[in-house]
Protein backbone atom coordinates (compact mmCIF):
# COMPACT_ATOMS: atom_id res chain seq x y z
CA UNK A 1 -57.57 33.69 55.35
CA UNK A 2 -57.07 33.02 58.99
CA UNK A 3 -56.06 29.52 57.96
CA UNK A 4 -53.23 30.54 55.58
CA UNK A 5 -50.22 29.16 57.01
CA UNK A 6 -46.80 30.46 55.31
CA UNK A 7 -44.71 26.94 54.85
CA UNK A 8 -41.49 27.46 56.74
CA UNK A 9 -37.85 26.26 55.50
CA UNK A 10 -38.02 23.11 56.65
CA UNK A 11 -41.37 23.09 54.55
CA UNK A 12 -39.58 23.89 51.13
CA UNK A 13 -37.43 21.67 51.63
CA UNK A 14 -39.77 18.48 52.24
CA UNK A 15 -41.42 19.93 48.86
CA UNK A 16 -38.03 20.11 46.81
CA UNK A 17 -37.05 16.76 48.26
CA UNK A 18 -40.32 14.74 47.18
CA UNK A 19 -40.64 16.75 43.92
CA UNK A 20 -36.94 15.28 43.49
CA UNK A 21 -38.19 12.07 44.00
CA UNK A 22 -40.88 11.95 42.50
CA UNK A 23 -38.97 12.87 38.97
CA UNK A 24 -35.94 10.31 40.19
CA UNK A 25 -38.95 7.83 40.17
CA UNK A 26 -40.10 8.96 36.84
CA UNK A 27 -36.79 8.96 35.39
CA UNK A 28 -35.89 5.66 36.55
CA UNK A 29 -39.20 4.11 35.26
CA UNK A 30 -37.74 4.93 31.85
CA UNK A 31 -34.42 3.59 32.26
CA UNK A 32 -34.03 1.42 30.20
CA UNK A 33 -32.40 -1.13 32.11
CA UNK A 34 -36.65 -1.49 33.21
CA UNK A 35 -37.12 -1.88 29.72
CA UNK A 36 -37.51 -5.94 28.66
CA UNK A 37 -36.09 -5.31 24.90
CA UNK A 38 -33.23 -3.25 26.04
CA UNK A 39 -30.95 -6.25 26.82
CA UNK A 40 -32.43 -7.94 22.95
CA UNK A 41 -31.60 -4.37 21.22
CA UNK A 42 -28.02 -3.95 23.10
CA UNK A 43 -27.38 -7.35 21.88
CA UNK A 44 -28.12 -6.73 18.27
CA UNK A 45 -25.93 -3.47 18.59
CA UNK A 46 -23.10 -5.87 19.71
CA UNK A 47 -23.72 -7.88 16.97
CA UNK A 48 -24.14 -5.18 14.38
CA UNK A 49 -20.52 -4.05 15.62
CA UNK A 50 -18.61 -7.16 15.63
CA UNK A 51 -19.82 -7.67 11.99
CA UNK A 52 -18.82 -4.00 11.24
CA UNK A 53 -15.43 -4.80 12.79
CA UNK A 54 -15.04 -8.40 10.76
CA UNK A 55 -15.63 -6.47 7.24
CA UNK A 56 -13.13 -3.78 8.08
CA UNK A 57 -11.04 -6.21 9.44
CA UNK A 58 -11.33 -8.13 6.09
CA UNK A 59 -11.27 -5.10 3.65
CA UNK A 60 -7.45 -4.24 5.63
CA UNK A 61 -6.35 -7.36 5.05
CA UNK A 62 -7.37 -7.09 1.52
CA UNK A 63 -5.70 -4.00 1.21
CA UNK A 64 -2.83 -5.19 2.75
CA UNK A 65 -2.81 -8.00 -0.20
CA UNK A 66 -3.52 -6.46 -2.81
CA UNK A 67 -0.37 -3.78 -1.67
CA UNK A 68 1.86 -6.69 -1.25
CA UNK A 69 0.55 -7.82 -4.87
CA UNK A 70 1.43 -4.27 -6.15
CA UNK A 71 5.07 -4.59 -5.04
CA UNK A 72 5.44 -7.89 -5.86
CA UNK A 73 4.49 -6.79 -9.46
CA UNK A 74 6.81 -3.80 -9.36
CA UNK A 75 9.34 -5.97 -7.97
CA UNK A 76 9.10 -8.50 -11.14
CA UNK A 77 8.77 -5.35 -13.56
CA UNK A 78 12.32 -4.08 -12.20
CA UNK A 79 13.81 -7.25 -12.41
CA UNK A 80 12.50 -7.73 -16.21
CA UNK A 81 13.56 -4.00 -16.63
CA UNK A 82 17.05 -4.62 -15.00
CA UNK A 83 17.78 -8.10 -16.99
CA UNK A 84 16.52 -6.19 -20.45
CA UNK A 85 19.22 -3.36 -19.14
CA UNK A 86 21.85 -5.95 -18.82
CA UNK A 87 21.01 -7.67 -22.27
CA UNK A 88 21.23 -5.04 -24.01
CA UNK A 89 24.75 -3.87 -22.42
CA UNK A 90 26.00 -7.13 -23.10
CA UNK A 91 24.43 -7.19 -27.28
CA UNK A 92 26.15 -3.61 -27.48
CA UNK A 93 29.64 -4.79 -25.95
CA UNK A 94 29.13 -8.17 -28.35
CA UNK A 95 28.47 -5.62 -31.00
CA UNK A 96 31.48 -3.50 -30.37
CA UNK A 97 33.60 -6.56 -29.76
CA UNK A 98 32.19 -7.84 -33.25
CA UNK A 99 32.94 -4.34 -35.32
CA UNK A 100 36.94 -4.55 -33.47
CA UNK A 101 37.20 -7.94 -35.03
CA UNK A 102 36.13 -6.58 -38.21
CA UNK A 103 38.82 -4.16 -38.01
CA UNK A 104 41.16 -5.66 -37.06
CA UNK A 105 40.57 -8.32 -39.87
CA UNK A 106 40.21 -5.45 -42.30
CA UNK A 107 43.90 -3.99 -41.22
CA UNK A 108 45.10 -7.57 -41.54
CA UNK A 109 43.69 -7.79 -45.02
CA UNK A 110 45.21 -4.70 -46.14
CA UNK A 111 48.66 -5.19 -44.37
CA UNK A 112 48.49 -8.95 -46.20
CA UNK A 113 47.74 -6.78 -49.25
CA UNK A 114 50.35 -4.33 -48.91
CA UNK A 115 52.95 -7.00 -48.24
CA UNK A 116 51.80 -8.77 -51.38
CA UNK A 117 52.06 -5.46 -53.44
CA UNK A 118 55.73 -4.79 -51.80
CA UNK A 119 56.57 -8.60 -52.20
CA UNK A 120 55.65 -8.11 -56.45
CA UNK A 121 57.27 -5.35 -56.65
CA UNK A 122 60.80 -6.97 -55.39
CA UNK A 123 60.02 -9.69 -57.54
CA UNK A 124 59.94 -7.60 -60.52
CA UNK A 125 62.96 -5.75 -59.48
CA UNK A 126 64.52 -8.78 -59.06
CA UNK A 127 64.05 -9.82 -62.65
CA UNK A 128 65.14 -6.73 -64.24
């Protein structure tokens, strides 16, 4: 063992410094930047994402519509709602209108009838 050298600090640190390089060059053979495909794979990726984007893009804007559609519909139901409202107030005041007419052709009649009934009975005084 007389040719057992202990490795000194300076040593260790050659060692650490080419074992770190030596795994910098292993990772880096891996990148994938290295890798020929990478750029054809990243590209699908993109392209898998834009499409992803256009049918979300399309199913909000068909949501949007069909929302617009629902309150369009509710819109036109209240309006029907509101003008059957507003028929109906006006066949209830033509009704009441109609029934004071009545009366007040049935008061007429019996005032007419009254006045006839006085009117014969002065006649019939008068002849006595």
């Amino acid at each position: 063992m007389r040719g057992f050298k202990e490795k000194g600090f300076n040593d260790r640190l050659q060692d650490q410094a080419k074992a770190r390089q030596a795994l910098l060059d292993r990772v880096r053979a891996k990148a994938p930047q290295n890798d020929p495909e990478f750029a054809a794979r990243q590209a699908e990726r993109v392209r898998i994402a834009q499409e992803r984007d256009a049918r979300n893009a399309a199913r909000e804007a068909e949501k949007a519509a069909e929302r617009q559609r629902e309150l369009d519909r509710k819109a036109a139901e209240e309006a029907a709602r509101l003008e059957a409202v507003r028929l109906e107030a006006e066949e209830r005041e033509k009704a009441k209108r109609e029934e004071a007419d009545k009366l007040v052709q049935l008061l007429a009649d019996q005032k007419a009838a009254r006045d006839a009934r006085y009117a014969a009975r002065k006649q019939r005084q008068k002849k006595r």
